[in-house]
C-alpha atoms as a PDB file:
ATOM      1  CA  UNK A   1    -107.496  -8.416  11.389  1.00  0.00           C
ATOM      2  CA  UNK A   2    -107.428 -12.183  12.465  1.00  0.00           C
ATOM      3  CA  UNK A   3    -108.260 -13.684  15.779  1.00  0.00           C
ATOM      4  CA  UNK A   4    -105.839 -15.883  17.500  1.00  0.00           C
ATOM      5  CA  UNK A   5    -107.988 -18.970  19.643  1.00  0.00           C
ATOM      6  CA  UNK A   6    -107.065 -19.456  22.845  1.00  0.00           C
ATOM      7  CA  UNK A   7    -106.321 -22.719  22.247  1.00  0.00           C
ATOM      8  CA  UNK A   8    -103.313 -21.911  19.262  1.00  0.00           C
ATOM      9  CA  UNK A   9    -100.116 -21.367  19.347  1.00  0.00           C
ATOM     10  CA  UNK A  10     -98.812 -17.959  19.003  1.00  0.00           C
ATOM     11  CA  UNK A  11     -95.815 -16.869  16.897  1.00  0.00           C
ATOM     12  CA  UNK A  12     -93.727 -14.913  18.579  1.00  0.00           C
ATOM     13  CA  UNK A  13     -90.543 -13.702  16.811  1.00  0.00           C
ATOM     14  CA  UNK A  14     -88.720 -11.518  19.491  1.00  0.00           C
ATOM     15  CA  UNK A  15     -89.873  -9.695  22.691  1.00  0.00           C
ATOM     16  CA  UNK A  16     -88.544  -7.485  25.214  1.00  0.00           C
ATOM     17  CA  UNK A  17     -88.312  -7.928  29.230  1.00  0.00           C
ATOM     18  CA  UNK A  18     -87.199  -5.318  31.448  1.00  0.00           C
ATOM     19  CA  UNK A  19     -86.693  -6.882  34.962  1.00  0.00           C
ATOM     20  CA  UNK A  20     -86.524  -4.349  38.226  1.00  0.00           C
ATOM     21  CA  UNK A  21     -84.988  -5.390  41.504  1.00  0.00           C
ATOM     22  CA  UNK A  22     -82.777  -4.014  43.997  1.00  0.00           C
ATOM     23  CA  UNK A  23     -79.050  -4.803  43.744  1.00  0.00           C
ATOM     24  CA  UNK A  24     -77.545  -8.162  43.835  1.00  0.00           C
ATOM     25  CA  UNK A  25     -81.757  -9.457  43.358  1.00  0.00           C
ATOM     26  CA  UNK A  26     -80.126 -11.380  40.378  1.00  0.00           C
ATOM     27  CA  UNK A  27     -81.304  -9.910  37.804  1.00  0.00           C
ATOM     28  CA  UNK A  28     -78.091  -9.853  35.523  1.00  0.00           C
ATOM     29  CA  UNK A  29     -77.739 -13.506  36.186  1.00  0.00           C
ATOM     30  CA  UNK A  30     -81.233 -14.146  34.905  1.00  0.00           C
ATOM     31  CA  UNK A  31     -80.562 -12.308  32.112  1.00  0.00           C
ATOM     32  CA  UNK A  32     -77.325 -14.606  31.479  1.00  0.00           C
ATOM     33  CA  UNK A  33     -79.721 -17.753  31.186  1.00  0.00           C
ATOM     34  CA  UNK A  34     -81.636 -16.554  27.598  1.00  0.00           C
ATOM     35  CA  UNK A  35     -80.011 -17.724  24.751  1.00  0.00           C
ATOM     36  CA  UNK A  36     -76.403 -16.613  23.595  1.00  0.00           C
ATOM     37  CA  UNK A  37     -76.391 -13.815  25.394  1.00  0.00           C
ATOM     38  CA  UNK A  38     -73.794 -10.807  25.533  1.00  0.00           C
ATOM     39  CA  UNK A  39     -74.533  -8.550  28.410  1.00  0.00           C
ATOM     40  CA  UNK A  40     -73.981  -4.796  27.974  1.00  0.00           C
ATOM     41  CA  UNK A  41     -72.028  -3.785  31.339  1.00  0.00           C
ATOM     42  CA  UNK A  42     -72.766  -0.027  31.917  1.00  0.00           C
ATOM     43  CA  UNK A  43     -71.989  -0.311  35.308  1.00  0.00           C
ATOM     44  CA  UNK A  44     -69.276  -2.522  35.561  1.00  0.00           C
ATOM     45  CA  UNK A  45     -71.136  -4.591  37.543  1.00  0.00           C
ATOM     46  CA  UNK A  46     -70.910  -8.396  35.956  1.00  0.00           C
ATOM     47  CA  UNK A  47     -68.575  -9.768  38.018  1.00  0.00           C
ATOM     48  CA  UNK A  48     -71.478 -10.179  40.672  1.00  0.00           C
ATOM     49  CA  UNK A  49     -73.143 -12.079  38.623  1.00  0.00           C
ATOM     50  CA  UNK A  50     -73.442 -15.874  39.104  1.00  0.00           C
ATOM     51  CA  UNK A  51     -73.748 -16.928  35.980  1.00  0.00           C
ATOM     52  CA  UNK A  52     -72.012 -16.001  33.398  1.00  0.00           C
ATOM     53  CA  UNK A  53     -72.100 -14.726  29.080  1.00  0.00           C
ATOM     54  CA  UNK A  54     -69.970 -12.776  26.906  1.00  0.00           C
ATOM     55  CA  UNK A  55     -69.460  -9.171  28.277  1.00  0.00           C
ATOM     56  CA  UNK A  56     -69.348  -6.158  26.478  1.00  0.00           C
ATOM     57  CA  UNK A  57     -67.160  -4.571  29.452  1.00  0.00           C
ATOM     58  CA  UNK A  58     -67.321  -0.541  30.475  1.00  0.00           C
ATOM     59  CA  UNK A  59     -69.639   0.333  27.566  1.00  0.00           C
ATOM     60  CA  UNK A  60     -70.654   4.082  26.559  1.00  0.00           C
ATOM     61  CA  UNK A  61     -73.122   4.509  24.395  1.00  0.00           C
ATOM     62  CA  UNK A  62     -70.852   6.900  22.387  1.00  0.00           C
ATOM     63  CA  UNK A  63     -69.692   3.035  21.103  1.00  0.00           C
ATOM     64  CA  UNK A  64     -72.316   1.595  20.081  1.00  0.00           C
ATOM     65  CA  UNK A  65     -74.259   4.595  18.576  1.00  0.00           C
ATOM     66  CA  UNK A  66     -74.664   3.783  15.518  1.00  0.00           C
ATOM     67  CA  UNK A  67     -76.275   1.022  13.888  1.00  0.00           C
ATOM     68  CA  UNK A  68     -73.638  -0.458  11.947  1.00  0.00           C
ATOM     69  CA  UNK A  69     -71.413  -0.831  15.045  1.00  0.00           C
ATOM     70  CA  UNK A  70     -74.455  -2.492  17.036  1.00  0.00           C
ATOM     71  CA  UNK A  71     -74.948  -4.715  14.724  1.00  0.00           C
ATOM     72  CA  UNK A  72     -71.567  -5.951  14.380  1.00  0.00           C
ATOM     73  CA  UNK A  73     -71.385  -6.398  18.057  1.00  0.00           C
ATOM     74  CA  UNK A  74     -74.397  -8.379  18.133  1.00  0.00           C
ATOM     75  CA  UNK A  75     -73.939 -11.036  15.165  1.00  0.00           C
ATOM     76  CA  UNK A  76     -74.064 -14.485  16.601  1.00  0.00           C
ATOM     77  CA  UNK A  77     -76.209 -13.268  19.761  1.00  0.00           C
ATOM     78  CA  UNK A  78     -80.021 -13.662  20.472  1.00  0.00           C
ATOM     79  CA  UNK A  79     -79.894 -11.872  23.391  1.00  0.00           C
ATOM     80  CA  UNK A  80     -78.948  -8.752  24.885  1.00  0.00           C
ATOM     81  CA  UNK A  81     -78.752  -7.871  28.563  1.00  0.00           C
ATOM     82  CA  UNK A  82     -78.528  -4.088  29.275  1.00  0.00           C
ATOM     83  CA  UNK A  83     -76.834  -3.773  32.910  1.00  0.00           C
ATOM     84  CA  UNK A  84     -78.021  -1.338  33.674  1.00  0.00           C
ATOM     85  CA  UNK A  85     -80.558   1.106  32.881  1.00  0.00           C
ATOM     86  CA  UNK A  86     -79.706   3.369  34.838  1.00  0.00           C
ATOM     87  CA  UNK A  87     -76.094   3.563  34.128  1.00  0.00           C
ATOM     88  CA  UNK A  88     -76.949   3.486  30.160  1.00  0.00           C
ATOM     89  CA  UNK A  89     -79.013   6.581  30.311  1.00  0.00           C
ATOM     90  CA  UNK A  90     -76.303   8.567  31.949  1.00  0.00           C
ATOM     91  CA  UNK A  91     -74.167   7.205  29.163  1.00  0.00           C
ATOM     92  CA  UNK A  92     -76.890   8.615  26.664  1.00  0.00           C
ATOM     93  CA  UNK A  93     -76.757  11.888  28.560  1.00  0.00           C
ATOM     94  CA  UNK A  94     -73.005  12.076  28.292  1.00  0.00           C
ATOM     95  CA  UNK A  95     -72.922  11.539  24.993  1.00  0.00           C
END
């Protein structure tokens, strides 16, 4: 076990956000300000957004279900933006 002091630095090699709002709140335009980004559009919904990133446009999860297809979408990225959750779970249920 080790103890980090309040007063170091801590290492931090990836995390996760999820950001709720209601529509149009900007969330998928706060997404597009991390680092390359690529935003998953479930709900063909990133035209609203004011900023923009790559776009993986009118994804089902049926195409990206396995890893070796995710993974060759996502070289060169360091971060994905799921838009949105909703819509990506009915995807999931579809599938």
């Amino acid at each position: 076990m080790q103890i980090t002091k309040k007063d170091e630095s801590l290492k931090l090699e990836s995390f996760t956000i999820t950001i709720y709002g209601e529509a149009g709140a900007g969330k998928t335009t706060l997404g597009n300000t991390a680092k390359n980004a690529i935003v998953f559009d479930f709900d063909e919904g990133h035209q609203r957004s004011k900023l923009s990133s790559d776009v993986f446009e009118r994804v089902n999860y049926k195409e990206i279900a396995t890893e070796s297809k995710l993974r060759a979408l996502l070289t060169g990225y360091d971060t994905i933006v799921i838009d949105t959750a909703g819509a990506m779970i009915d995807s999931i249920k579809d599938y």
